[in-house]
N, C-alpha and C. Protein backbone atom coordinates (compact mmCIF):
# COMPACT_ATOMS: atom_id res chain seq x y z
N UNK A 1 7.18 -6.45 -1.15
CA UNK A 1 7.86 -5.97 -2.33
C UNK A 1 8.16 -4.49 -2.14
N UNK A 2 9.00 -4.00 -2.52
CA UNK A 2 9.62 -2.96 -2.14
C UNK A 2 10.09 -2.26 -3.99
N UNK A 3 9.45 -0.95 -4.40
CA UNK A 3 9.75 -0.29 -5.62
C UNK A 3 10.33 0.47 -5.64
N UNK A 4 11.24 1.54 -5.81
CA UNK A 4 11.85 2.48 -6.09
C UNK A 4 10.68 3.49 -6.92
N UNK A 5 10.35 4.58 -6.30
CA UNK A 5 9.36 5.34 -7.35
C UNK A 5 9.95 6.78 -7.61
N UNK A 6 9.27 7.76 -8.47
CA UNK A 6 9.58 8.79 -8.54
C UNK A 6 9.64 9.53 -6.89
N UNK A 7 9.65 10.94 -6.55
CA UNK A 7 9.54 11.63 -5.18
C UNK A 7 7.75 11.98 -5.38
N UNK A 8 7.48 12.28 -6.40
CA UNK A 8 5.88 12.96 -6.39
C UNK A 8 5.21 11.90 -5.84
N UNK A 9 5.36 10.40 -6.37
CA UNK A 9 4.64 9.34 -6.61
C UNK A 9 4.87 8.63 -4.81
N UNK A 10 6.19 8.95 -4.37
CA UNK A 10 6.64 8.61 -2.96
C UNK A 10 5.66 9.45 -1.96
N UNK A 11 5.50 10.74 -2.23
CA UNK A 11 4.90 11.75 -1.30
C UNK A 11 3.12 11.25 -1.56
N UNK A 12 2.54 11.01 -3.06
CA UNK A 12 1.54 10.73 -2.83
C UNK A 12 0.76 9.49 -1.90
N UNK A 13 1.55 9.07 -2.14
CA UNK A 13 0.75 7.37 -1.66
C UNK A 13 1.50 7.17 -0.19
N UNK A 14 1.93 8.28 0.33
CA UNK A 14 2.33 8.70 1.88
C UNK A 14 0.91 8.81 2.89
N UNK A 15 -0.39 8.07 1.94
CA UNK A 15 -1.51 9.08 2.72
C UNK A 15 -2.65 6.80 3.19
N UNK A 16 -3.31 7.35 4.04
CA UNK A 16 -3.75 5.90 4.67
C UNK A 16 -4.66 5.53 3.13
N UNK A 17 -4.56 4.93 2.98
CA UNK A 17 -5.79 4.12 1.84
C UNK A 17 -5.13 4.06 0.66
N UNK A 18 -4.05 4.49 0.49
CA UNK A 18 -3.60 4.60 -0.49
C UNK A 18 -3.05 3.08 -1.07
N UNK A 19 -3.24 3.00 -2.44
CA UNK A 19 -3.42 1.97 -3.23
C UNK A 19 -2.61 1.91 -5.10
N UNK A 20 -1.98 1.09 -5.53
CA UNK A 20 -1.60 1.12 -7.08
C UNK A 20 -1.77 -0.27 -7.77
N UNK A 21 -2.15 -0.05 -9.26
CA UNK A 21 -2.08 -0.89 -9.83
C UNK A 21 -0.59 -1.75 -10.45
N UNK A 22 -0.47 -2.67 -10.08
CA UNK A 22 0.52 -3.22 -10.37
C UNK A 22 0.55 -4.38 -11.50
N UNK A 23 1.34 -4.21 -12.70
CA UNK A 23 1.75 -5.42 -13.92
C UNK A 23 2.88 -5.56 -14.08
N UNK A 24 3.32 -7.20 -14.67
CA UNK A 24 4.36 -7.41 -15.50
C UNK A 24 4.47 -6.40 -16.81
N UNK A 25 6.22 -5.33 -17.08
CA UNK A 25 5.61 -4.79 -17.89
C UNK A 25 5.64 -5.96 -19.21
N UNK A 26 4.54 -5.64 -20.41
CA UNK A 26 4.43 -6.27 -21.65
C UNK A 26 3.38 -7.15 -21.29
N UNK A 27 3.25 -7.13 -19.68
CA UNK A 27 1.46 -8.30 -19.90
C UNK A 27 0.58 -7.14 -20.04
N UNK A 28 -0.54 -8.18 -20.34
CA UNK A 28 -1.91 -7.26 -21.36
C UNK A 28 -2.62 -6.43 -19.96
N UNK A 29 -3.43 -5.24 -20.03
CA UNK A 29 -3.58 -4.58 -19.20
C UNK A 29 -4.84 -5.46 -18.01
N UNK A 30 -5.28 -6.34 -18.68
CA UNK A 30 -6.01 -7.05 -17.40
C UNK A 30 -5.46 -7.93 -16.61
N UNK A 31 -3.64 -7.59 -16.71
CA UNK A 31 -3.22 -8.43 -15.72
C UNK A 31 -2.92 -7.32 -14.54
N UNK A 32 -3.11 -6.17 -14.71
CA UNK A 32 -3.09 -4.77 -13.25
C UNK A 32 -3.65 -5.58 -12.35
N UNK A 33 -3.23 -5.17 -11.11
CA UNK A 33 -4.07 -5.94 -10.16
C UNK A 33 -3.78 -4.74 -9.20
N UNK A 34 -5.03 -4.54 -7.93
CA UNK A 34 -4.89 -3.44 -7.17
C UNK A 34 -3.85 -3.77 -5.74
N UNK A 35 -3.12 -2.84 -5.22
CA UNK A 35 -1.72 -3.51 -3.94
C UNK A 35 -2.45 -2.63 -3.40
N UNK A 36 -1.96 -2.56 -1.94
CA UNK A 36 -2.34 -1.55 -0.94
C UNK A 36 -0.61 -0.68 -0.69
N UNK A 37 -0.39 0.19 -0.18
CA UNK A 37 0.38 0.67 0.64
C UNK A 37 0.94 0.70 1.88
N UNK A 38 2.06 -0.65 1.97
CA UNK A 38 2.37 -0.73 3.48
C UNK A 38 3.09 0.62 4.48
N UNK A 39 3.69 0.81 3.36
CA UNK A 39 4.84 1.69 4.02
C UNK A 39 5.17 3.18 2.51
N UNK A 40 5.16 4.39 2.76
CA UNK A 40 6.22 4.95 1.77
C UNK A 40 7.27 5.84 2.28
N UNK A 41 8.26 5.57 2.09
CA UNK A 41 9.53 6.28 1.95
C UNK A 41 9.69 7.46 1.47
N UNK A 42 9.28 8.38 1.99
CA UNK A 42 9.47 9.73 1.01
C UNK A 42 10.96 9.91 0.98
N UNK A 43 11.83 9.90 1.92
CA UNK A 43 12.94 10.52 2.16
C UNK A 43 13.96 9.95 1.19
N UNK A 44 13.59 8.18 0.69
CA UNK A 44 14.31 7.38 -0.21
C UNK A 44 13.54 6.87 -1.19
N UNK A 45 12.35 7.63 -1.87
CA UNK A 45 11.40 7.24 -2.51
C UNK A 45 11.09 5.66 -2.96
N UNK A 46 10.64 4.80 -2.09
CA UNK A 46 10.58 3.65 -2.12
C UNK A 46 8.98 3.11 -1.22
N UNK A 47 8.14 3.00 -2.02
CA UNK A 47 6.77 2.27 -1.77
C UNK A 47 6.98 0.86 -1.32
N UNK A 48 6.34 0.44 -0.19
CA UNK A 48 6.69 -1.27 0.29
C UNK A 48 4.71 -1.46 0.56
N UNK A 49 4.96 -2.88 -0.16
CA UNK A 49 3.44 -3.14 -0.49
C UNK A 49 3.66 -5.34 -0.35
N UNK A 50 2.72 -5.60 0.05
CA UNK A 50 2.53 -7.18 0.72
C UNK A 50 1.55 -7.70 -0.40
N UNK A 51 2.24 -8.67 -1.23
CA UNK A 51 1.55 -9.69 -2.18
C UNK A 51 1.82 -11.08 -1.80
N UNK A 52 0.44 -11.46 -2.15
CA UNK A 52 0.27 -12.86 -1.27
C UNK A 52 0.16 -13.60 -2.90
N UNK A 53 1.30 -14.73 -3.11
CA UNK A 53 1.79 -15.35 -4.79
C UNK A 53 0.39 -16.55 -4.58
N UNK A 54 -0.87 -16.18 -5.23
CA UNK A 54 -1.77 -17.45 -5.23
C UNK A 54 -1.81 -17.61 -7.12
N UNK A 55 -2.51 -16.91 -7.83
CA UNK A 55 -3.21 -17.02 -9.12
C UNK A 55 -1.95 -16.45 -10.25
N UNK A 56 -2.42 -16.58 -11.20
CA UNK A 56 -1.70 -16.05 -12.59
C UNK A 56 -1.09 -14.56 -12.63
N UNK A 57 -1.83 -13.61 -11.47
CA UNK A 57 -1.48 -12.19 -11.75
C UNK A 57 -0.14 -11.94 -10.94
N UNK A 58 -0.92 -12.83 -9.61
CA UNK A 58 0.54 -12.04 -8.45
C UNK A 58 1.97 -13.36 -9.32
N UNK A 59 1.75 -14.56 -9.96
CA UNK A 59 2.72 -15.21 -10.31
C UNK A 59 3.45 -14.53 -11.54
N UNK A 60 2.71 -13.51 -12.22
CA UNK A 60 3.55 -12.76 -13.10
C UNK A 60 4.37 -11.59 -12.78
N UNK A 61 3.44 -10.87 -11.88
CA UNK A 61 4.30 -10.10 -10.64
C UNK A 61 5.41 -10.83 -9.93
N UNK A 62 5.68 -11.61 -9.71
CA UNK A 62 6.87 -12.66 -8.97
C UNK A 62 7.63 -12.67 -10.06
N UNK A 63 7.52 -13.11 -11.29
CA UNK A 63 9.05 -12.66 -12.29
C UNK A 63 9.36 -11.61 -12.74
N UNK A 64 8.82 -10.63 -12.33
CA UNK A 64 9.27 -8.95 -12.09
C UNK A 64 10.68 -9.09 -11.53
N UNK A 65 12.00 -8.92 -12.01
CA UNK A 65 13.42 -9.13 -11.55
C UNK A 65 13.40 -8.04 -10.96
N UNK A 66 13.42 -6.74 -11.99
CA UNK A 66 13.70 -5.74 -12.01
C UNK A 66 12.85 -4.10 -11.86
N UNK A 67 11.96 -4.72 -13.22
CA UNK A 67 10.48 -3.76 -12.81
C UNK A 67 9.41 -4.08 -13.03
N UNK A 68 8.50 -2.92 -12.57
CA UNK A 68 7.37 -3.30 -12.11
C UNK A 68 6.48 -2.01 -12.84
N UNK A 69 5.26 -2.49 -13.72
CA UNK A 69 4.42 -1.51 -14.40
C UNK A 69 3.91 -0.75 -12.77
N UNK A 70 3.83 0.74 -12.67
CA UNK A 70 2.51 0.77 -11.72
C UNK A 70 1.75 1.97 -12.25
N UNK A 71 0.61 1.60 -11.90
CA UNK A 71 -0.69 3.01 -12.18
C UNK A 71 -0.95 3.31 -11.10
N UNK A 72 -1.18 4.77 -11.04
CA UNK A 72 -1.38 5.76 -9.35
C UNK A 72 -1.36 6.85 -9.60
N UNK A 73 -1.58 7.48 -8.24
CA UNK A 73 -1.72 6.30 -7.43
C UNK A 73 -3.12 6.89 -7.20
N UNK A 74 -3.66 5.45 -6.11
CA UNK A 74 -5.46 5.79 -6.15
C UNK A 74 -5.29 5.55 -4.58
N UNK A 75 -6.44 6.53 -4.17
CA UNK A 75 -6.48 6.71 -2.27
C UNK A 75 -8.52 6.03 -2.34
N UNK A 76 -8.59 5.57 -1.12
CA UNK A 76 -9.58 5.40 -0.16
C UNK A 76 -9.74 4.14 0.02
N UNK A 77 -8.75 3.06 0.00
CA UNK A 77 -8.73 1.74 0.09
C UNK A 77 -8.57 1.79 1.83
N UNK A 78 -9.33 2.56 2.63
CA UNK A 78 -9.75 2.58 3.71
C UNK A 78 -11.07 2.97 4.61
N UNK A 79 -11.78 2.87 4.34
CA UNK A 79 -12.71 3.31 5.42
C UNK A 79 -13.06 4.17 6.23
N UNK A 80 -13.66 4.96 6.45
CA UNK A 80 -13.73 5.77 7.90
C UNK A 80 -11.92 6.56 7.93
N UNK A 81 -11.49 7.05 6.84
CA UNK A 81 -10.70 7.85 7.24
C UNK A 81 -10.55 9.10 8.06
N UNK A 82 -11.93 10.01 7.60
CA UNK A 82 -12.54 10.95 8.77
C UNK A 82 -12.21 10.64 9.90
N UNK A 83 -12.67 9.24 10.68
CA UNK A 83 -12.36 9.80 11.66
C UNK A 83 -11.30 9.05 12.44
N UNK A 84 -10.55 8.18 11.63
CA UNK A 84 -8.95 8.37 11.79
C UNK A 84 -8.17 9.47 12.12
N UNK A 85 -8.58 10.54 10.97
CA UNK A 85 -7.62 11.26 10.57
C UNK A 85 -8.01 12.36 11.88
N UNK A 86 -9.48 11.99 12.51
CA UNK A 86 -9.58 13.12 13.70
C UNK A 86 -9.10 12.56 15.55
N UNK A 87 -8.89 11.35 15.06
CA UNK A 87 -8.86 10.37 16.15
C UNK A 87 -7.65 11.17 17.23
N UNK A 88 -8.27 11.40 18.91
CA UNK A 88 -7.27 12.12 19.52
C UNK A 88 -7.37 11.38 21.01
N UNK A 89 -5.82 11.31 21.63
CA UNK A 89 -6.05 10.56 23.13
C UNK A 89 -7.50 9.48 23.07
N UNK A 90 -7.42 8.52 22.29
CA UNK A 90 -8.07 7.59 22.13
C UNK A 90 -7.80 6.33 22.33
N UNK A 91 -8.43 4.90 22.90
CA UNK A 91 -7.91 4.04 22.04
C UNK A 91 -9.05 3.20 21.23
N UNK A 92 -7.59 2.74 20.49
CA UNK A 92 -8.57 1.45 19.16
C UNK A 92 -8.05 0.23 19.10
N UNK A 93 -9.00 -0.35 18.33
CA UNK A 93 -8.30 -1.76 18.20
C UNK A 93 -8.33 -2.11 16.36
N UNK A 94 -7.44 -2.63 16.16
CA UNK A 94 -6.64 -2.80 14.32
C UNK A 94 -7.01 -4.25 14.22
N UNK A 95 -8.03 -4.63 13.98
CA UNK A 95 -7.91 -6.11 13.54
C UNK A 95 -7.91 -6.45 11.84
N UNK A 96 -7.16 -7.05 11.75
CA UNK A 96 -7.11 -7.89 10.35
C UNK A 96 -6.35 -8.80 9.92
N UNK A 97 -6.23 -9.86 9.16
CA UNK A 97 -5.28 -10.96 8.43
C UNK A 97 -5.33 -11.18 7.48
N UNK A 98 -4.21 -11.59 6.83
CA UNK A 98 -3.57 -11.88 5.80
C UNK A 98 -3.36 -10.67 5.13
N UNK A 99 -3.19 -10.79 3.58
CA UNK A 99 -2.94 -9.67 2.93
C UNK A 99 -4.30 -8.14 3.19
N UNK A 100 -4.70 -8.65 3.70
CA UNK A 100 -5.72 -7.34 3.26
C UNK A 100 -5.18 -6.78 4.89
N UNK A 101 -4.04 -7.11 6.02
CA UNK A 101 -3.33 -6.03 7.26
C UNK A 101 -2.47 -5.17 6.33
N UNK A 102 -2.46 -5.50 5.36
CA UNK A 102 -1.08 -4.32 4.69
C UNK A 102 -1.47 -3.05 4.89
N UNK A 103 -3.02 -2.97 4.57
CA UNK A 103 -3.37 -0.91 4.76
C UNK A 103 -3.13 -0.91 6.40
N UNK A 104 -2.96 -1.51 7.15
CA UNK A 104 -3.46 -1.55 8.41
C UNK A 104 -2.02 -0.93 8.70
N UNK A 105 -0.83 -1.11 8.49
CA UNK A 105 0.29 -1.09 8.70
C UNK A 105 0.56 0.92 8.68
N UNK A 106 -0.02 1.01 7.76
CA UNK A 106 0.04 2.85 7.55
C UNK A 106 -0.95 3.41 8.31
N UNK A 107 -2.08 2.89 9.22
CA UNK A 107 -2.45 3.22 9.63
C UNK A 107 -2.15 3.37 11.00
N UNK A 108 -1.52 2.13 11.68
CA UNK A 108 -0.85 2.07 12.62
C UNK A 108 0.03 3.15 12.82
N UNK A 109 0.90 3.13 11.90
CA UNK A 109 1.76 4.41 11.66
C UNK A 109 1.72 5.70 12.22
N UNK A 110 0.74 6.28 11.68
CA UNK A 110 -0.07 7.36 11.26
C UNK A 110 -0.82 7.90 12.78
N UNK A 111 -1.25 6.65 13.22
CA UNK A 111 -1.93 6.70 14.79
C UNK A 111 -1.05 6.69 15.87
N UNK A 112 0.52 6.49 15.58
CA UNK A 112 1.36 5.71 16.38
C UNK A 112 0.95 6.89 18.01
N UNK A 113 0.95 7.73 17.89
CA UNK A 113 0.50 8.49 18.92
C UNK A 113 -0.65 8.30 19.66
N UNK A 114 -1.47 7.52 19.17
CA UNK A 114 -2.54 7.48 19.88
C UNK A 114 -3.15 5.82 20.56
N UNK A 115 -2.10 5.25 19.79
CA UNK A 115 -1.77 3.37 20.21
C UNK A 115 -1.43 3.72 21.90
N UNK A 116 -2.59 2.69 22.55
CA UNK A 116 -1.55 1.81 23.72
C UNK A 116 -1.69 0.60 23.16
N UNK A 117 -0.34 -0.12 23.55
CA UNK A 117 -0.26 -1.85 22.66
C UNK A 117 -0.47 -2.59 24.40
């Protein structure tokens, strides 16, 4: 899914762990549910985030035509960012599946310098 956001809201959630709550707007607030951050766009302010349609929340999120409630944004939906963020001429290995590779994707990113594939 791909949002159009403000530039502040684009630049924030530019960072690894970064995370928002997402609703249908007019559903009741316990339908928020937490997304990760695949990708953000600062340059075209546009957040891209991977929902997997199982239960009642992500199926109300799916008739979102147009928009989309979000709360944010919230960071540390990662781990061991420290020493990501110090990681130099290294290598690593990225394992994960299904929806929960989406943070993995900005992290990749972020490391692209320090990947051999």
């Amino acid at each position: 899914m791909e949002v159009f956001v403000n530039p502040y809201l684009a630049k924030q959630l530019n960072n690894i762990g970064s995370y928002v709550f997402l609703k249908k707007p007019k559903s009741p607030h316990c339908f928020a549910m937490p997304v990760s951050i695949m990708k953000s766009d600062i340059k075209n302010n546009v957040i891209t985030m991977a929902i997997k349609i199982l239960g009642v929340k992500t199926k109300d999120i799916l008739d979102c035509k147009e928009k989309v409630e979000i709360k944010g944004p919230y960071w540390n939906g990662v781990q061991g960012q420290i020493f990501l963020k110090n990681l130099k001429n290294s290598e690593i290995l990225i394992s994960a599946r299904g929806v929960a590779a989406s943070p993995c994707v900005m992290v990749a990113n972020k490391l692209k310098n320090t990947i051999i594939m």
